[in-house]
N, C-alpha and C. Protein backbone atom coordinates (compact mmCIF):
# COMPACT_ATOMS: atom_id res chain seq x y z
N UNK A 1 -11.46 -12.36 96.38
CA UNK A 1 -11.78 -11.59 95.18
C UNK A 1 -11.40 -12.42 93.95
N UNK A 2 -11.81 -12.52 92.59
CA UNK A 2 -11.77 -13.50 91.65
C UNK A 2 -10.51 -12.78 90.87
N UNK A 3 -10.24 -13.66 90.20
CA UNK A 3 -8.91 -13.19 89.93
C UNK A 3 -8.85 -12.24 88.72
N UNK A 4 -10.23 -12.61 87.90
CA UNK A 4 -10.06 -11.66 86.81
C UNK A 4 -10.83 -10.40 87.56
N UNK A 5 -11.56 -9.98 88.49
CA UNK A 5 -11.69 -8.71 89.06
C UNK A 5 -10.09 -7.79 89.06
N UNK A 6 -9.32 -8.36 89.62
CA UNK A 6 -8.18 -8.69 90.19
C UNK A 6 -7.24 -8.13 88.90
N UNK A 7 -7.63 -8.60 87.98
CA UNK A 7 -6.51 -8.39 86.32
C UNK A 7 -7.21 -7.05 85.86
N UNK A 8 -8.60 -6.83 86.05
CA UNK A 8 -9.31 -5.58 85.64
C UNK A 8 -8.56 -4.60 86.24
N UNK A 9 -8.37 -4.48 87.44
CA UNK A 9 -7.80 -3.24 88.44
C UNK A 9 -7.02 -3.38 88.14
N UNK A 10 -6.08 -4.15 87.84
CA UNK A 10 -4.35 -3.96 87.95
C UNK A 10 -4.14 -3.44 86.40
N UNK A 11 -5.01 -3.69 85.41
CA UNK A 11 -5.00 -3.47 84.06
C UNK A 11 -5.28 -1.79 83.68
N UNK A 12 -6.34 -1.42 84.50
CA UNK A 12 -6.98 0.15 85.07
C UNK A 12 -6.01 0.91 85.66
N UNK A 13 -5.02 0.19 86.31
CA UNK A 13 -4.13 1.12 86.74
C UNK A 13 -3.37 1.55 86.03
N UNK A 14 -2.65 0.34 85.27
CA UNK A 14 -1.53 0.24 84.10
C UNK A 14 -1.55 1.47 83.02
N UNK A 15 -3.60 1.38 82.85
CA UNK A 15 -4.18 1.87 81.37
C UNK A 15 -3.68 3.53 81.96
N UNK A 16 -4.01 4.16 83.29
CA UNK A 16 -4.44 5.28 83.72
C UNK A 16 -2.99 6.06 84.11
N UNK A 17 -1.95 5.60 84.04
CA UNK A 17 -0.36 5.51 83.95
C UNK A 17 -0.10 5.81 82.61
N UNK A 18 -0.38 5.07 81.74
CA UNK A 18 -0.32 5.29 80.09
C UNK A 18 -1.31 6.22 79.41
N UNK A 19 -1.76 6.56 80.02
CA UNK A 19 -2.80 7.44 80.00
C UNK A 19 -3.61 7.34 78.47
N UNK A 20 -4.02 6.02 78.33
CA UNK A 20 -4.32 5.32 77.30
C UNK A 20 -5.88 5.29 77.91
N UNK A 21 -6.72 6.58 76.53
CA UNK A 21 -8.43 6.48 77.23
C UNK A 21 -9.48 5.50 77.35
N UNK A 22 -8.95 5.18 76.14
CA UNK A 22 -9.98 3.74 75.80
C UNK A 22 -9.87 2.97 76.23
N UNK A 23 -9.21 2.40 76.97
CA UNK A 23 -8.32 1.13 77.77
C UNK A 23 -9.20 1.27 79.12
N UNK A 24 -8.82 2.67 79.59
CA UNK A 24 -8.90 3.68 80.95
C UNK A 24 -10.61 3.44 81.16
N UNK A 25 -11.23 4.37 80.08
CA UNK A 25 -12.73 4.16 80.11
C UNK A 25 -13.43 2.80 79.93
N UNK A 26 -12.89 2.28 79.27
CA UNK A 26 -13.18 0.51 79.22
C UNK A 26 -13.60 -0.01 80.46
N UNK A 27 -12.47 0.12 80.85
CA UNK A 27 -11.89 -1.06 82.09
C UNK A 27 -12.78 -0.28 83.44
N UNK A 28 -13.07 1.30 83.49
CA UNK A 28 -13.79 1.99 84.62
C UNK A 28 -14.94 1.33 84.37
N UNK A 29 -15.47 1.16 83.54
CA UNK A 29 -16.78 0.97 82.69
C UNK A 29 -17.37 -0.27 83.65
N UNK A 30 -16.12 -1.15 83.00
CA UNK A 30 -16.03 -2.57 82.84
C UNK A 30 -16.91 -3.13 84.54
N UNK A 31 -15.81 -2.38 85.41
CA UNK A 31 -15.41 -2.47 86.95
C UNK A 31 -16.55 -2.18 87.31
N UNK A 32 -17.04 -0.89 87.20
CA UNK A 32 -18.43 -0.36 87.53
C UNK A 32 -19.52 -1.26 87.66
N UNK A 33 -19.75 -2.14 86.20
CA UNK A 33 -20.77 -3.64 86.09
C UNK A 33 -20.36 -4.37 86.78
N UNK A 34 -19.45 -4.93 86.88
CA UNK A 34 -18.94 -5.59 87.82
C UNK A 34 -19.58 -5.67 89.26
N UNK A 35 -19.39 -3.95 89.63
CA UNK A 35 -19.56 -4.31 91.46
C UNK A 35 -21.23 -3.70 91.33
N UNK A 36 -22.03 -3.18 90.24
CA UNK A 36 -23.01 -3.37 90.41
C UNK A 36 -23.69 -4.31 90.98
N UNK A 37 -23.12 -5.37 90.13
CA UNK A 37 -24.03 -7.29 89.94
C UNK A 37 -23.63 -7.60 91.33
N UNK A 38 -22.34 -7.14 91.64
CA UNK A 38 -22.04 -7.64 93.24
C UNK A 38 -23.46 -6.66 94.22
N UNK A 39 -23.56 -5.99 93.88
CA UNK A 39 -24.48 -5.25 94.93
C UNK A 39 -25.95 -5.73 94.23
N UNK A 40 -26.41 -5.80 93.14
CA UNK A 40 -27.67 -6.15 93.13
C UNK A 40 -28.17 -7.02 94.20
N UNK A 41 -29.34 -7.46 94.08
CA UNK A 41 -30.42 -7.92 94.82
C UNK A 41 -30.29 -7.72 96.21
N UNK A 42 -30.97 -8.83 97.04
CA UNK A 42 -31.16 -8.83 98.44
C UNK A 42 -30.04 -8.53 99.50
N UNK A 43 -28.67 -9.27 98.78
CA UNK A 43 -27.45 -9.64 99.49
C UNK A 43 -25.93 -9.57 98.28
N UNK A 44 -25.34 -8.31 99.04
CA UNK A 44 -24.02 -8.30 98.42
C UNK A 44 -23.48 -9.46 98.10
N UNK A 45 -22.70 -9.88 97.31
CA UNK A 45 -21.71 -10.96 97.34
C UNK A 45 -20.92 -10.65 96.71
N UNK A 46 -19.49 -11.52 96.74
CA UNK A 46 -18.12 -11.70 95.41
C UNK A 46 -19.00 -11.96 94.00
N UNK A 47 -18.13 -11.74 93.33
CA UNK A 47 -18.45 -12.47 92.53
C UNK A 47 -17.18 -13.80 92.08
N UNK A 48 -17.97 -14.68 91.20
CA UNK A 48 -16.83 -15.38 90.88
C UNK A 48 -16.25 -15.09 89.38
N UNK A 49 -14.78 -15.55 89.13
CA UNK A 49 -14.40 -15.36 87.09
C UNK A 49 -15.31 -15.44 86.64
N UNK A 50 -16.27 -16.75 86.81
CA UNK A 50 -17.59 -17.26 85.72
C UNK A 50 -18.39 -15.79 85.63
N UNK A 51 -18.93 -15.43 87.29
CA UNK A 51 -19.90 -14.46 87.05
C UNK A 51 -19.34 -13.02 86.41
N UNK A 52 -17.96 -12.65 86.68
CA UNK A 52 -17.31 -11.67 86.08
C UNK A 52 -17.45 -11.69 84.69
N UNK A 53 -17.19 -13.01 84.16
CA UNK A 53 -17.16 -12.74 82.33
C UNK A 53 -18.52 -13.11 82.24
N UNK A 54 -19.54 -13.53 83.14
CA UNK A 54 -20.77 -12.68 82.19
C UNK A 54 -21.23 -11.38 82.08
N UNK A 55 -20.64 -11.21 83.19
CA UNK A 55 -20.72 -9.68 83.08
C UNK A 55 -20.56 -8.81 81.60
N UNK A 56 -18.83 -9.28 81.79
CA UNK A 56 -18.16 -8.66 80.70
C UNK A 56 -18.90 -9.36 79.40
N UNK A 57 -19.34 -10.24 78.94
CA UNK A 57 -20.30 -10.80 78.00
C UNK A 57 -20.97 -9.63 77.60
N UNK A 58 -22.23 -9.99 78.76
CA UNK A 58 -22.99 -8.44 78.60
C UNK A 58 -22.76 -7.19 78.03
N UNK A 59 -21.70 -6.57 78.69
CA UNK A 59 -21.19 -5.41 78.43
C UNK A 59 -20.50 -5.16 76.59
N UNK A 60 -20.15 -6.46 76.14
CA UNK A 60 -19.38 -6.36 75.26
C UNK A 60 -20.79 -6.36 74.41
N UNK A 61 -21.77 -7.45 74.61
CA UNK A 61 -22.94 -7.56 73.77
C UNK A 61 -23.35 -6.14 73.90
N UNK A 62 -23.45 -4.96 74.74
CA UNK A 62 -24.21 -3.52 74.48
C UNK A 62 -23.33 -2.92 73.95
N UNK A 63 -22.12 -3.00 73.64
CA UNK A 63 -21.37 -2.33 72.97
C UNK A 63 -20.90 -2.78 71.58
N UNK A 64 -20.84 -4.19 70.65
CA UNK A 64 -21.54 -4.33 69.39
C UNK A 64 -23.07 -3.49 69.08
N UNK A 65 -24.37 -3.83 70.26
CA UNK A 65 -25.30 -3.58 69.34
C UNK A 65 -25.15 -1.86 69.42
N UNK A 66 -24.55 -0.85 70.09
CA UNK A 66 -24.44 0.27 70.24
C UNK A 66 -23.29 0.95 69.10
N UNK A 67 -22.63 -0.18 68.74
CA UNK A 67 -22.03 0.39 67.57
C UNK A 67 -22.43 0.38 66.28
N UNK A 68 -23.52 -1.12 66.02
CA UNK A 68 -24.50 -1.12 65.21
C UNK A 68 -25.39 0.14 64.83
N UNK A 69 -25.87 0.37 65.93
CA UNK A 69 -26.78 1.39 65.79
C UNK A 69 -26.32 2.72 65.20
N UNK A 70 -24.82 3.21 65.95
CA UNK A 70 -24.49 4.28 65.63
C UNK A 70 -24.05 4.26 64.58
N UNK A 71 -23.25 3.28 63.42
CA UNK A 71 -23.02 3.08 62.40
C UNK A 71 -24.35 3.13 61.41
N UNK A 72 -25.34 2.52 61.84
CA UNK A 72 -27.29 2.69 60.93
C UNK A 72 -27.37 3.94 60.75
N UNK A 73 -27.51 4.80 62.09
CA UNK A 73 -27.10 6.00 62.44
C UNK A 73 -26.37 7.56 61.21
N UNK A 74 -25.50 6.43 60.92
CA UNK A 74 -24.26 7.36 60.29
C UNK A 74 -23.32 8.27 61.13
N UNK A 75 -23.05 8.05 62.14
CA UNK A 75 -22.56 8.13 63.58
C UNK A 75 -21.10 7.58 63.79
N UNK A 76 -20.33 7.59 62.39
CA UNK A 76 -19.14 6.58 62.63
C UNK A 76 -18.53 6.98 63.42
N UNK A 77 -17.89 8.30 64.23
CA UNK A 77 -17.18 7.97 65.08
C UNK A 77 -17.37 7.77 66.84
N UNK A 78 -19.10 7.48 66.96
CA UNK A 78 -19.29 6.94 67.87
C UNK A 78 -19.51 5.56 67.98
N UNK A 79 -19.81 4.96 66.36
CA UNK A 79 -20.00 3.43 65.89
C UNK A 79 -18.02 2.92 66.80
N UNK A 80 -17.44 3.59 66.18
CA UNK A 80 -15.89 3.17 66.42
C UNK A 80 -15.36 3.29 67.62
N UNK A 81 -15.57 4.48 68.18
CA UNK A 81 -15.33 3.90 69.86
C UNK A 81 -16.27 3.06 70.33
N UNK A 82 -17.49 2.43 70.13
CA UNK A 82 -17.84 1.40 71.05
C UNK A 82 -17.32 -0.10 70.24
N UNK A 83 -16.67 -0.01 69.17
CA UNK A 83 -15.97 -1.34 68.84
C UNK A 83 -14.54 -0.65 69.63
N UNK A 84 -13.97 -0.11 69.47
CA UNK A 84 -12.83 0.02 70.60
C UNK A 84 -13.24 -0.15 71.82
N UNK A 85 -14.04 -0.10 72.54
CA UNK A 85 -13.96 -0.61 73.74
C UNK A 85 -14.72 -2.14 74.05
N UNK A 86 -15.26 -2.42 72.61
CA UNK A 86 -15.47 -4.01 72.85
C UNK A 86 -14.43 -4.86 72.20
N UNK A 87 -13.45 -3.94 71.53
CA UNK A 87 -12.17 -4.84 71.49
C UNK A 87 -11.20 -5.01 72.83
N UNK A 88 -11.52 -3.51 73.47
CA UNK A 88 -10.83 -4.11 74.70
C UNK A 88 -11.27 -5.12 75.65
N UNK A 89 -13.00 -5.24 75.99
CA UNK A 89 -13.32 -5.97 76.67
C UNK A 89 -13.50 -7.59 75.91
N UNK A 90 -12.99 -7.49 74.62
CA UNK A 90 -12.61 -9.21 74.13
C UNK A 90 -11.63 -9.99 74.77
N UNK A 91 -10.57 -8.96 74.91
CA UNK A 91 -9.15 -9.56 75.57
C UNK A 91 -9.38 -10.01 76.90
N UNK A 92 -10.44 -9.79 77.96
CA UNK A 92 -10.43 -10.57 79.19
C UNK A 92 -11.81 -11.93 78.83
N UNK A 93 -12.48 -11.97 77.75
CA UNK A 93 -13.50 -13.23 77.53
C UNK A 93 -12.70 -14.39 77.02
N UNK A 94 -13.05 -15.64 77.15
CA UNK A 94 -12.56 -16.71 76.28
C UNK A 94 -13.01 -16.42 74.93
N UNK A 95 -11.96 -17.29 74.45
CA UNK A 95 -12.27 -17.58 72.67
C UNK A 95 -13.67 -18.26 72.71
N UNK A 96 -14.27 -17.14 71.51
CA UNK A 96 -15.50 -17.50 71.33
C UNK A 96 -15.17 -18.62 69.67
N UNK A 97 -16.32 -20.08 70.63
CA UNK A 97 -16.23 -20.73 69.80
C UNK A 97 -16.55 -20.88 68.13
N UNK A 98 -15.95 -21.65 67.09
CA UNK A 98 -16.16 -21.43 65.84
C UNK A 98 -17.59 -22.21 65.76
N UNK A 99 -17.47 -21.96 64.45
CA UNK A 99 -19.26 -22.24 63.83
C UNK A 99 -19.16 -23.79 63.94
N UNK A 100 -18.38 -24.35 63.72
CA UNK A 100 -18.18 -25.70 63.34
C UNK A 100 -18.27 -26.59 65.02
N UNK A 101 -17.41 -26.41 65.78
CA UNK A 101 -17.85 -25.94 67.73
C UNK A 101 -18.96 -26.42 68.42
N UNK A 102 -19.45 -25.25 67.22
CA UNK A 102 -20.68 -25.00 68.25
C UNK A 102 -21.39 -26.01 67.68
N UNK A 103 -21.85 -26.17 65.99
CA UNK A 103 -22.64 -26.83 65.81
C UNK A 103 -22.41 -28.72 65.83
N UNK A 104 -21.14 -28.82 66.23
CA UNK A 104 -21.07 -29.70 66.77
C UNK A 104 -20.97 -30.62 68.23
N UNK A 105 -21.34 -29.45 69.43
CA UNK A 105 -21.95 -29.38 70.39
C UNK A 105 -23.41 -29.87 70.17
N UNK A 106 -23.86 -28.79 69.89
CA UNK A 106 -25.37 -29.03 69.68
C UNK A 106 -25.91 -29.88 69.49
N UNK A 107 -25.17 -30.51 68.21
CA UNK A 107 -25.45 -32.06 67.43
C UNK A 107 -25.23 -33.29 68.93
N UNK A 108 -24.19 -32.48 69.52
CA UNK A 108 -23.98 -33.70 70.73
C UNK A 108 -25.20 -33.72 71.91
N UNK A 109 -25.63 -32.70 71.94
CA UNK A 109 -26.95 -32.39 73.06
C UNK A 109 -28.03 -32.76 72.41
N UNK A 110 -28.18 -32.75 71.10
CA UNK A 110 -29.71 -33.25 70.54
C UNK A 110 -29.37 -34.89 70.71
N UNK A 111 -28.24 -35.50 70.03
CA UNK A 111 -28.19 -36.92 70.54
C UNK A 111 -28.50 -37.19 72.21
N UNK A 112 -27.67 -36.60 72.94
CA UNK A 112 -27.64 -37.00 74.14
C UNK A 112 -29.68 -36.52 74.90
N UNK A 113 -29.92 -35.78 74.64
CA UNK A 113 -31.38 -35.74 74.95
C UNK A 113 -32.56 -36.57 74.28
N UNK A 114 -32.47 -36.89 72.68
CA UNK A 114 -33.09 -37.45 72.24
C UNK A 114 -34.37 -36.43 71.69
N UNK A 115 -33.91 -34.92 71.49
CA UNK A 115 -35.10 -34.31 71.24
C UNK A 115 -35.28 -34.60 69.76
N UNK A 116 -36.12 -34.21 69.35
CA UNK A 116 -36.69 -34.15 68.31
C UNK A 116 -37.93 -33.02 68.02
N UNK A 117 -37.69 -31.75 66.75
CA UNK A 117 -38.57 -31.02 66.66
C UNK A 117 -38.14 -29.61 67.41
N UNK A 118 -38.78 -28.65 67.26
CA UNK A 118 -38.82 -27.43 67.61
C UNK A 118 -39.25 -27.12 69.18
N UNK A 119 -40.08 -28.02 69.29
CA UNK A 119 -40.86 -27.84 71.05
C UNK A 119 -39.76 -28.52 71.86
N UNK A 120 -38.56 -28.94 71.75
CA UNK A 120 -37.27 -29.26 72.58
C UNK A 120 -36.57 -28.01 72.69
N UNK A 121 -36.34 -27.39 71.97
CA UNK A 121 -35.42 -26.13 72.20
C UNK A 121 -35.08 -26.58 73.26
N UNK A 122 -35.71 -26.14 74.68
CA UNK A 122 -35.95 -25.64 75.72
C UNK A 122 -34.56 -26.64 76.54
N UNK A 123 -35.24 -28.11 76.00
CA UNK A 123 -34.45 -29.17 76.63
C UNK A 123 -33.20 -29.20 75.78
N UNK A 124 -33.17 -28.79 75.22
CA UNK A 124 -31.18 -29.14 74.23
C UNK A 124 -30.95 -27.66 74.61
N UNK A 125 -31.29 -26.42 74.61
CA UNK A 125 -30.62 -25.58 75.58
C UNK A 125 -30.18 -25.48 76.81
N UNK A 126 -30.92 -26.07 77.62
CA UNK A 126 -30.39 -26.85 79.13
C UNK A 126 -28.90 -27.43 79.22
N UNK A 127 -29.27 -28.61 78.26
CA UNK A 127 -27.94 -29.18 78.25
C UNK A 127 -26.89 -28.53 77.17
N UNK A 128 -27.34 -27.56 76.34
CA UNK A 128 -25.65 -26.62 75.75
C UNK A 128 -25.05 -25.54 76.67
N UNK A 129 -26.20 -25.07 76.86
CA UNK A 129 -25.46 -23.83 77.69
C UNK A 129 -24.40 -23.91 78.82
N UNK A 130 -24.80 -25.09 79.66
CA UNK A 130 -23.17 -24.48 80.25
C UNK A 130 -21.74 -25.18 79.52
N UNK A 131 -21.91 -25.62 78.58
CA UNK A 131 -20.81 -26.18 77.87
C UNK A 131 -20.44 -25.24 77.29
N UNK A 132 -20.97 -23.70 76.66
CA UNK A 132 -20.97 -22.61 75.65
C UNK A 132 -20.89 -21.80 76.70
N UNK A 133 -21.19 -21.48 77.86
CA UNK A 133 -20.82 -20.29 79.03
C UNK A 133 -19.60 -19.38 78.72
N UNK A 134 -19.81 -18.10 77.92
CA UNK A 134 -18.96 -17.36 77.42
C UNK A 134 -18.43 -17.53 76.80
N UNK A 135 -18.70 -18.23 75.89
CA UNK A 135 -17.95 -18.88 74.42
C UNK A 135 -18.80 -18.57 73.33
N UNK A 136 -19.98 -18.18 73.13
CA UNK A 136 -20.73 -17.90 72.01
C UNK A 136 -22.00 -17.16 72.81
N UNK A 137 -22.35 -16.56 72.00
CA UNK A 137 -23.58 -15.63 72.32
C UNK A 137 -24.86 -16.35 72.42
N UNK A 138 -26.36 -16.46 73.27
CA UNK A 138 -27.31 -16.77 73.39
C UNK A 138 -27.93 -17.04 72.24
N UNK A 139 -27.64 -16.03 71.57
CA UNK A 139 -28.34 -15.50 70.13
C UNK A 139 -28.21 -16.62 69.07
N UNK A 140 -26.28 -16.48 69.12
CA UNK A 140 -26.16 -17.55 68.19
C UNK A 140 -26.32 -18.99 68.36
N UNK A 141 -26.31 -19.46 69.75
CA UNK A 141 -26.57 -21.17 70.27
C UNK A 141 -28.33 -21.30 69.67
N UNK A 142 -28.91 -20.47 70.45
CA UNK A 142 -30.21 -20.55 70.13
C UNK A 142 -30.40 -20.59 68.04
N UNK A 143 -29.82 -20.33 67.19
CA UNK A 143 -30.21 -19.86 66.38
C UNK A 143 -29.62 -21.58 65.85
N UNK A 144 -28.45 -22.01 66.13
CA UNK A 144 -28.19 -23.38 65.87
C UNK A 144 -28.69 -23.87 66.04
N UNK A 145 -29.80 -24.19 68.17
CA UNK A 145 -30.49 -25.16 67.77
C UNK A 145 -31.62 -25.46 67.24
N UNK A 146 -32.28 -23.95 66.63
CA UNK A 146 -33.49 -24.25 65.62
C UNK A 146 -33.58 -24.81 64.76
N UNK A 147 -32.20 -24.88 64.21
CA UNK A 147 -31.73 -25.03 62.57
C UNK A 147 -31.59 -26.50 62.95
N UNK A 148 -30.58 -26.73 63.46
CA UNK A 148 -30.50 -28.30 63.69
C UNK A 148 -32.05 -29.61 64.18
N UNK A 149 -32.77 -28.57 65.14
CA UNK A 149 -33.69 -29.06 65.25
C UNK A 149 -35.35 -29.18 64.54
N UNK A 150 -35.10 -28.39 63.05
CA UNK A 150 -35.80 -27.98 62.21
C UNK A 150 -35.32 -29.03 61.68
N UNK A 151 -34.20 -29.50 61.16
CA UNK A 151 -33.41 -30.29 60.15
C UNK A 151 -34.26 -31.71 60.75
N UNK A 152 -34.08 -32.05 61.98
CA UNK A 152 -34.39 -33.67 62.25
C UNK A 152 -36.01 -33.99 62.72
C-alpha cells in the first residue's frame, strides 16, 4: 500500500477522534477517489504516492473550480467550505512550483528540444510534464509554454 494512502487513513482516523468535520469529510472524500482509480478499468491495482497525488491534484482542482463557482454564485458559504477542504487536501500535495520555476523549466525544455513556434507545444510538453508532476497545474504549464513559445 503507498505510503501516502497510508497517512490519509491514519490522518481520517485522527480527524474522526477530534471530531474535526472538514478534516473528517476531506480525507473520506479524499480516500473514496483514491480506491475508485484503484478499481477503475479492466484490472484492480495499488496505486502508487505518484498516482495517489494525482488523484489528490484532481480532487483539489474540483474543489477551487467549485468554490469559484459558488462564490460567482453568491454562495459564500458553500464557496468556503470547498476552499476548506482544498486547504486540507494541499497539505498531502508537494509545493506547487513558483512562477519563476516553472518558467524556467520550460525555458530549459524549449532549449533542450529545439522547438520553435506554437505547433511544438505538444513536444516541449512531453518533455515538462514529468518534471512539473504535481507541482503546478496543466493549465498553468500549458499557458507558459504558449507564451514562451509565442515569444521565440
Amino acid at each position: 500500500m503507498s505510503a501516502l494512502k497510508e497517512k490519509l487513513e491514519a490522518d481520517l482516523s485522527v480527524a474522526m477522534k477530534a471530531r474535526d468535520e472538514v478534516r473528517t469529510r476531506t480525507l473520506r472524500m479524499a480516500l473514496t477517489a483514491v480506491k475508485n482509480e484503484e478499481v477503475a478499468g479492466k484490472q484492480a491495482r495499488e496505486l502508487s504516492d505518484d498516482d495517489v497525488v494525482r488523484v489528490l491534484t484532481r480532487e483539489a482542482k474540483k474543489r477551487r473550480e467549485a468554490a469559484q463557482a459558488f462564490a460567482d454564485a453568491g454562495r459564500t458559504e458553500q464557496a468556503q467550505a470547498e476552499r476548506d477542504e482544498n486547504e486540507v487536501l494541499d497539505g498531502y500535495l508537494p509545493a506547487q512550483l513558483a512562477d519563476v520555476e516553472l518558467t524556467a523549466l520550460v525555458a530549459d525544455a524549449i532549449a533542450e528540444t529545439g522547438a520553435e513556434g506554437p505547433r511544438a507545444m505538444g513536444q516541449v510538453m512531453k518533455v515538462v510534464n514529468p518534471k512539473v508532476a504535481g507541482r503546478a497545474e496543466g493549465g498553468r504549464v500549458a499557458a507558459e509554454v504558449k507564451r514562451q513559445l509565442a515569444s521565440s
